[in-house]
PDB file of N, CA and C in Angstrom:
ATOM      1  N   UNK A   1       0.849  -1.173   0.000  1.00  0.00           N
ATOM      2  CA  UNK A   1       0.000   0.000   0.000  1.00  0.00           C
ATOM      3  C   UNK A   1       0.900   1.243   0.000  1.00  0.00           C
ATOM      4  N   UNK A   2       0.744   2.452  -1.043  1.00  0.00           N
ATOM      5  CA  UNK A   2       1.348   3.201  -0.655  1.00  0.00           C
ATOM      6  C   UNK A   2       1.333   4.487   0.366  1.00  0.00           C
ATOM      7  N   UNK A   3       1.883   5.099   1.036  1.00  0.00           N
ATOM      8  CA  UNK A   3       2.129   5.811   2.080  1.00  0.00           C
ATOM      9  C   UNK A   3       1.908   7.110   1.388  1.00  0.00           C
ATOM     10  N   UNK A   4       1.038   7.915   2.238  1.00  0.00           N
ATOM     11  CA  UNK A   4       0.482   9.286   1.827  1.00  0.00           C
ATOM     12  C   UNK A   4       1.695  10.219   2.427  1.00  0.00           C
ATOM     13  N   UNK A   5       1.750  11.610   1.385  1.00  0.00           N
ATOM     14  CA  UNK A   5       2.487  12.383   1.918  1.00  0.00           C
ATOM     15  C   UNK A   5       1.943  12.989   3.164  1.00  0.00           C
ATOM     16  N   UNK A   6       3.522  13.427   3.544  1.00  0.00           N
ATOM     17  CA  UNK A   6       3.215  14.328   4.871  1.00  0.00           C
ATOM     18  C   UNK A   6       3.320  15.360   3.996  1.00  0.00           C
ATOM     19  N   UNK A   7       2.508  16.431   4.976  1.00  0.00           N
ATOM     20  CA  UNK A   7       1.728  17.901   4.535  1.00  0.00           C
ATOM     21  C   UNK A   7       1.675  18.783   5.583  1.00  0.00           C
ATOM     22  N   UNK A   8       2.232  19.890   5.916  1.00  0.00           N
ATOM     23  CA  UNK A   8       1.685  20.613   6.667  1.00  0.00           C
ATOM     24  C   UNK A   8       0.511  20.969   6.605  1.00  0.00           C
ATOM     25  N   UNK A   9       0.174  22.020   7.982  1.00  0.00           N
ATOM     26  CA  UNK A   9      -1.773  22.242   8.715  1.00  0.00           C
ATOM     27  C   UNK A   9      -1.885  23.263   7.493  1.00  0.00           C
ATOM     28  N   UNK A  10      -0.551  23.983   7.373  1.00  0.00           N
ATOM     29  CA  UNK A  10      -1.056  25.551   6.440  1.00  0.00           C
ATOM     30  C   UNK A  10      -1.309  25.136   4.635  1.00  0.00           C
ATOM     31  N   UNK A  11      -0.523  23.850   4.529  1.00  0.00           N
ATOM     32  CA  UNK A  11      -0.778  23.490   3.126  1.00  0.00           C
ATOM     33  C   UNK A  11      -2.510  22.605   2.999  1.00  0.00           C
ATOM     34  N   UNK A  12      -2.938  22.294   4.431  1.00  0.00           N
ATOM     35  CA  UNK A  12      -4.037  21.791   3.978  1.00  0.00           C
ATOM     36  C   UNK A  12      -4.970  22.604   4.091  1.00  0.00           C
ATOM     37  N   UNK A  13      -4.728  23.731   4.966  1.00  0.00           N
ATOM     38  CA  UNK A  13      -5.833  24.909   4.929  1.00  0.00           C
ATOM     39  C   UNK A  13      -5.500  25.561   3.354  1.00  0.00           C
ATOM     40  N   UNK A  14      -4.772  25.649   2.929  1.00  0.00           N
ATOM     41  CA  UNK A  14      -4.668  26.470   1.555  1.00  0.00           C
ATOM     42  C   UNK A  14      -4.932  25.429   0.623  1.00  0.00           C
ATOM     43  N   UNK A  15      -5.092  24.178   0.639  1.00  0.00           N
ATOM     44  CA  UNK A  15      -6.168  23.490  -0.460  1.00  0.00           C
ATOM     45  C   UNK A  15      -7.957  23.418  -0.058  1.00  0.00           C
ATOM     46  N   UNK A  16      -8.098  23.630   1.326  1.00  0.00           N
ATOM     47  CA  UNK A  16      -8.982  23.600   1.457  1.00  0.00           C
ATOM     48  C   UNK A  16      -9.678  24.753   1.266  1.00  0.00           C
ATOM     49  N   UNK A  17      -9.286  25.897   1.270  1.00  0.00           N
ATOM     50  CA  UNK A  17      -9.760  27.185   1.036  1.00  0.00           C
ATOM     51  C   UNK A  17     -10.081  27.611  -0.510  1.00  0.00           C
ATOM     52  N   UNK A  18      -9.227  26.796  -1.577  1.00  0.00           N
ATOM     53  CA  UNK A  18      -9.657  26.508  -2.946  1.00  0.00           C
ATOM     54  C   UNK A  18     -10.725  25.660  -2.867  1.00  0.00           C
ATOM     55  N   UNK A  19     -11.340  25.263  -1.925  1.00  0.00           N
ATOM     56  CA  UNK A  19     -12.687  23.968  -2.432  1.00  0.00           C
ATOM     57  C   UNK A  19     -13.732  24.679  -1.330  1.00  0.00           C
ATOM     58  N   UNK A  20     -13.611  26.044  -1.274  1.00  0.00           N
ATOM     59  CA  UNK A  20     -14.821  26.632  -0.706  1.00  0.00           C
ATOM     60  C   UNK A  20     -14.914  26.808   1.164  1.00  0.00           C
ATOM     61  N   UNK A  21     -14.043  26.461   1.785  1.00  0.00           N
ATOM     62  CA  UNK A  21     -13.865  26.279   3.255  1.00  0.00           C
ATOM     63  C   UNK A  21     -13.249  27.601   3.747  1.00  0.00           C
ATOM     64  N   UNK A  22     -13.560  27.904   4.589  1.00  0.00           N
ATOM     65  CA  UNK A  22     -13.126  29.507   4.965  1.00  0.00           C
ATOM     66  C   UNK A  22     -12.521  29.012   6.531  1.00  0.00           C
ATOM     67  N   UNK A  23     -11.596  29.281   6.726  1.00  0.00           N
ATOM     68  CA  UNK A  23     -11.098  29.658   8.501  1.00  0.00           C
ATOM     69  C   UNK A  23     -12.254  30.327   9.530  1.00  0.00           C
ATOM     70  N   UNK A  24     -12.606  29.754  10.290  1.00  0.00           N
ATOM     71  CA  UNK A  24     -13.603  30.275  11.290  1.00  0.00           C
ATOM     72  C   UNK A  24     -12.769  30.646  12.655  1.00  0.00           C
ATOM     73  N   UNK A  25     -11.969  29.674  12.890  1.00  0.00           N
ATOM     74  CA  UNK A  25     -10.911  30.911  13.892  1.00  0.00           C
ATOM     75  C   UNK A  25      -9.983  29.974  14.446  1.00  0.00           C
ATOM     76  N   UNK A  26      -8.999  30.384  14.931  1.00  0.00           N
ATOM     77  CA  UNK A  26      -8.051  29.663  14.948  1.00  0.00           C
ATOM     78  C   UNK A  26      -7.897  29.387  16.924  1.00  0.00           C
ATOM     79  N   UNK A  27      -7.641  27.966  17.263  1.00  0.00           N
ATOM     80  CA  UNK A  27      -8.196  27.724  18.302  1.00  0.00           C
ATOM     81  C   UNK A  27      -6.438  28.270  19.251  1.00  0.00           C
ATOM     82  N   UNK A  28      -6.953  28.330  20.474  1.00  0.00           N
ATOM     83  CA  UNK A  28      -5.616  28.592  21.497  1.00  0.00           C
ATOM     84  C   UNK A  28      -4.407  27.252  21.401  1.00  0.00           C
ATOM     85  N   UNK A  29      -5.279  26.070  20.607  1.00  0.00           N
ATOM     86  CA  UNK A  29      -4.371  25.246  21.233  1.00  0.00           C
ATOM     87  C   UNK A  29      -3.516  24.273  19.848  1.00  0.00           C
ATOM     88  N   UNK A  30      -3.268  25.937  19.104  1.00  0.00           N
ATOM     89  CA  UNK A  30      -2.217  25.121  17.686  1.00  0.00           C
ATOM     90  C   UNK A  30      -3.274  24.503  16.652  1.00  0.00           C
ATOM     91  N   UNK A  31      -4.336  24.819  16.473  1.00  0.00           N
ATOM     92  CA  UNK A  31      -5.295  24.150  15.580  1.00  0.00           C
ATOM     93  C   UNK A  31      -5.972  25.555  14.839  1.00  0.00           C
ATOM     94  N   UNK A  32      -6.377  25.228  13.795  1.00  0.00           N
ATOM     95  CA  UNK A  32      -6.923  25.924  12.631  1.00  0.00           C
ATOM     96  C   UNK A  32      -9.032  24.992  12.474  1.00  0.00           C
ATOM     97  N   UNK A  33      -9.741  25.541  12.846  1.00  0.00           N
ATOM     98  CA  UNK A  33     -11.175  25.643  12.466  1.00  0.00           C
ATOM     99  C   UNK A  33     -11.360  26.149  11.639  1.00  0.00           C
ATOM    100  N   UNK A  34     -12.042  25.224  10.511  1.00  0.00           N
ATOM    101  CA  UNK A  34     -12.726  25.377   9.413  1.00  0.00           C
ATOM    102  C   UNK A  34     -14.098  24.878   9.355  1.00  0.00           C
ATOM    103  N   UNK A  35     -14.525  25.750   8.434  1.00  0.00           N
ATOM    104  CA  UNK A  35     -15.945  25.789   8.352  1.00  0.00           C
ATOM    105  C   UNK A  35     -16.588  25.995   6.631  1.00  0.00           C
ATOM    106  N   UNK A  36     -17.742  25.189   6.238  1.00  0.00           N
ATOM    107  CA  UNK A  36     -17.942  25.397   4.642  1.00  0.00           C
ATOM    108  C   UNK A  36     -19.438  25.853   4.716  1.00  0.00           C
ATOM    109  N   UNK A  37     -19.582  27.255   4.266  1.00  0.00           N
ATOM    110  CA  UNK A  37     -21.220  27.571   4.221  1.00  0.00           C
ATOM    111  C   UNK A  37     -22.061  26.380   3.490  1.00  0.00           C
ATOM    112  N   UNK A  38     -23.167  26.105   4.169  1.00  0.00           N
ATOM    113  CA  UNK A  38     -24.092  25.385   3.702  1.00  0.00           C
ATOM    114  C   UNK A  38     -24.030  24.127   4.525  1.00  0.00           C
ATOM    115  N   UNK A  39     -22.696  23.677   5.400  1.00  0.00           N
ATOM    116  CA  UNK A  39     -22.337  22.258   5.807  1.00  0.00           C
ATOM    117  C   UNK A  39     -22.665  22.791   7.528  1.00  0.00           C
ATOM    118  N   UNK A  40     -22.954  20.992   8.108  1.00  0.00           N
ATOM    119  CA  UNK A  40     -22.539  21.508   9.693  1.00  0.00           C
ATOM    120  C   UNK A  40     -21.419  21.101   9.921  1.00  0.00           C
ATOM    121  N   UNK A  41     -20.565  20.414   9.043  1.00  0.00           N
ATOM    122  CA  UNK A  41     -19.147  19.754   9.235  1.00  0.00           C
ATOM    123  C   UNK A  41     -18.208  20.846   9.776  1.00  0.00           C
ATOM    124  N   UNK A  42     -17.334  20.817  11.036  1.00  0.00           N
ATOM    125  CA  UNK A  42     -16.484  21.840  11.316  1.00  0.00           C
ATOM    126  C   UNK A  42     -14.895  20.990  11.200  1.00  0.00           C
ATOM    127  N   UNK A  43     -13.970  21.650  10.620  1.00  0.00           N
ATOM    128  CA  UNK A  43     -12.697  20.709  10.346  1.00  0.00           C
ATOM    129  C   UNK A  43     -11.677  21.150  12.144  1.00  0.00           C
ATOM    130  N   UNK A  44     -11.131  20.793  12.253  1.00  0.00           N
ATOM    131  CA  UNK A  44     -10.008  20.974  13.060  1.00  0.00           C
ATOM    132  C   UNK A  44      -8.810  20.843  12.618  1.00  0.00           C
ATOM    133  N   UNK A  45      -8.078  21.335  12.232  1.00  0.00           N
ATOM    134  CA  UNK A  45      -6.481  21.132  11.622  1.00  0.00           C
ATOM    135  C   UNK A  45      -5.373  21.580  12.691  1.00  0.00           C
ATOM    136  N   UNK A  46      -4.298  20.816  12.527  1.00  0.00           N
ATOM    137  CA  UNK A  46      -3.279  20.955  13.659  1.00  0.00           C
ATOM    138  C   UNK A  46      -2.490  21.611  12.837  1.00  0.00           C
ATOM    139  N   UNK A  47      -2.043  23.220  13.460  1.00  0.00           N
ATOM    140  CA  UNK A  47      -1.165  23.950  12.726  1.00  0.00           C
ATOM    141  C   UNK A  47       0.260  23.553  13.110  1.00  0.00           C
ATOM    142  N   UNK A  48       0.997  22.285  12.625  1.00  0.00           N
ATOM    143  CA  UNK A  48       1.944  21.778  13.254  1.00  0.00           C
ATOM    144  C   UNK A  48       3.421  21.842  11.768  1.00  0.00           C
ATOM    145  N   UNK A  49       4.279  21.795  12.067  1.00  0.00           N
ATOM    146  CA  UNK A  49       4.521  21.718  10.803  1.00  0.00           C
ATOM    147  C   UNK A  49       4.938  20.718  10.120  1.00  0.00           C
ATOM    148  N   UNK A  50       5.139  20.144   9.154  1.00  0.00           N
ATOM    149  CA  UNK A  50       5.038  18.783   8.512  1.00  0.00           C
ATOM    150  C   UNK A  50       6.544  18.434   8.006  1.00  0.00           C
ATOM    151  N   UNK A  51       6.446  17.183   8.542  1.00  0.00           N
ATOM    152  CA  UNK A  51       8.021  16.199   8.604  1.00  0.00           C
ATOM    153  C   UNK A  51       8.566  15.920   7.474  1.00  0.00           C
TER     154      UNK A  51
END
């Protein structure tokens, strides 16, 4: 099976922000909240940086 890249939090917020997802606020504890009008889905992303 092959092994997915590692990615940083800021490279997945900046693909996700091309597919309609906007930043709703960024939490105290190193994480990025996202949010997509129309959805109740809320994302959590770890603003960590990638290996």
């Amino acid at each position: 099976m092959p092994k997915l890249p590692v990615i940083s939090g800021k490279e997945v917020v900046k693909a996700l922000t091309k597919k309609d997802w906007y930043i709703d606020r960024r939490a105290k504890s190193r994480h990025i909240i996202m949010k997509k009008k129309g959805s109740n889905i809320t994302l959590s992303i770890p603003d960590h940086k990638g290996t």
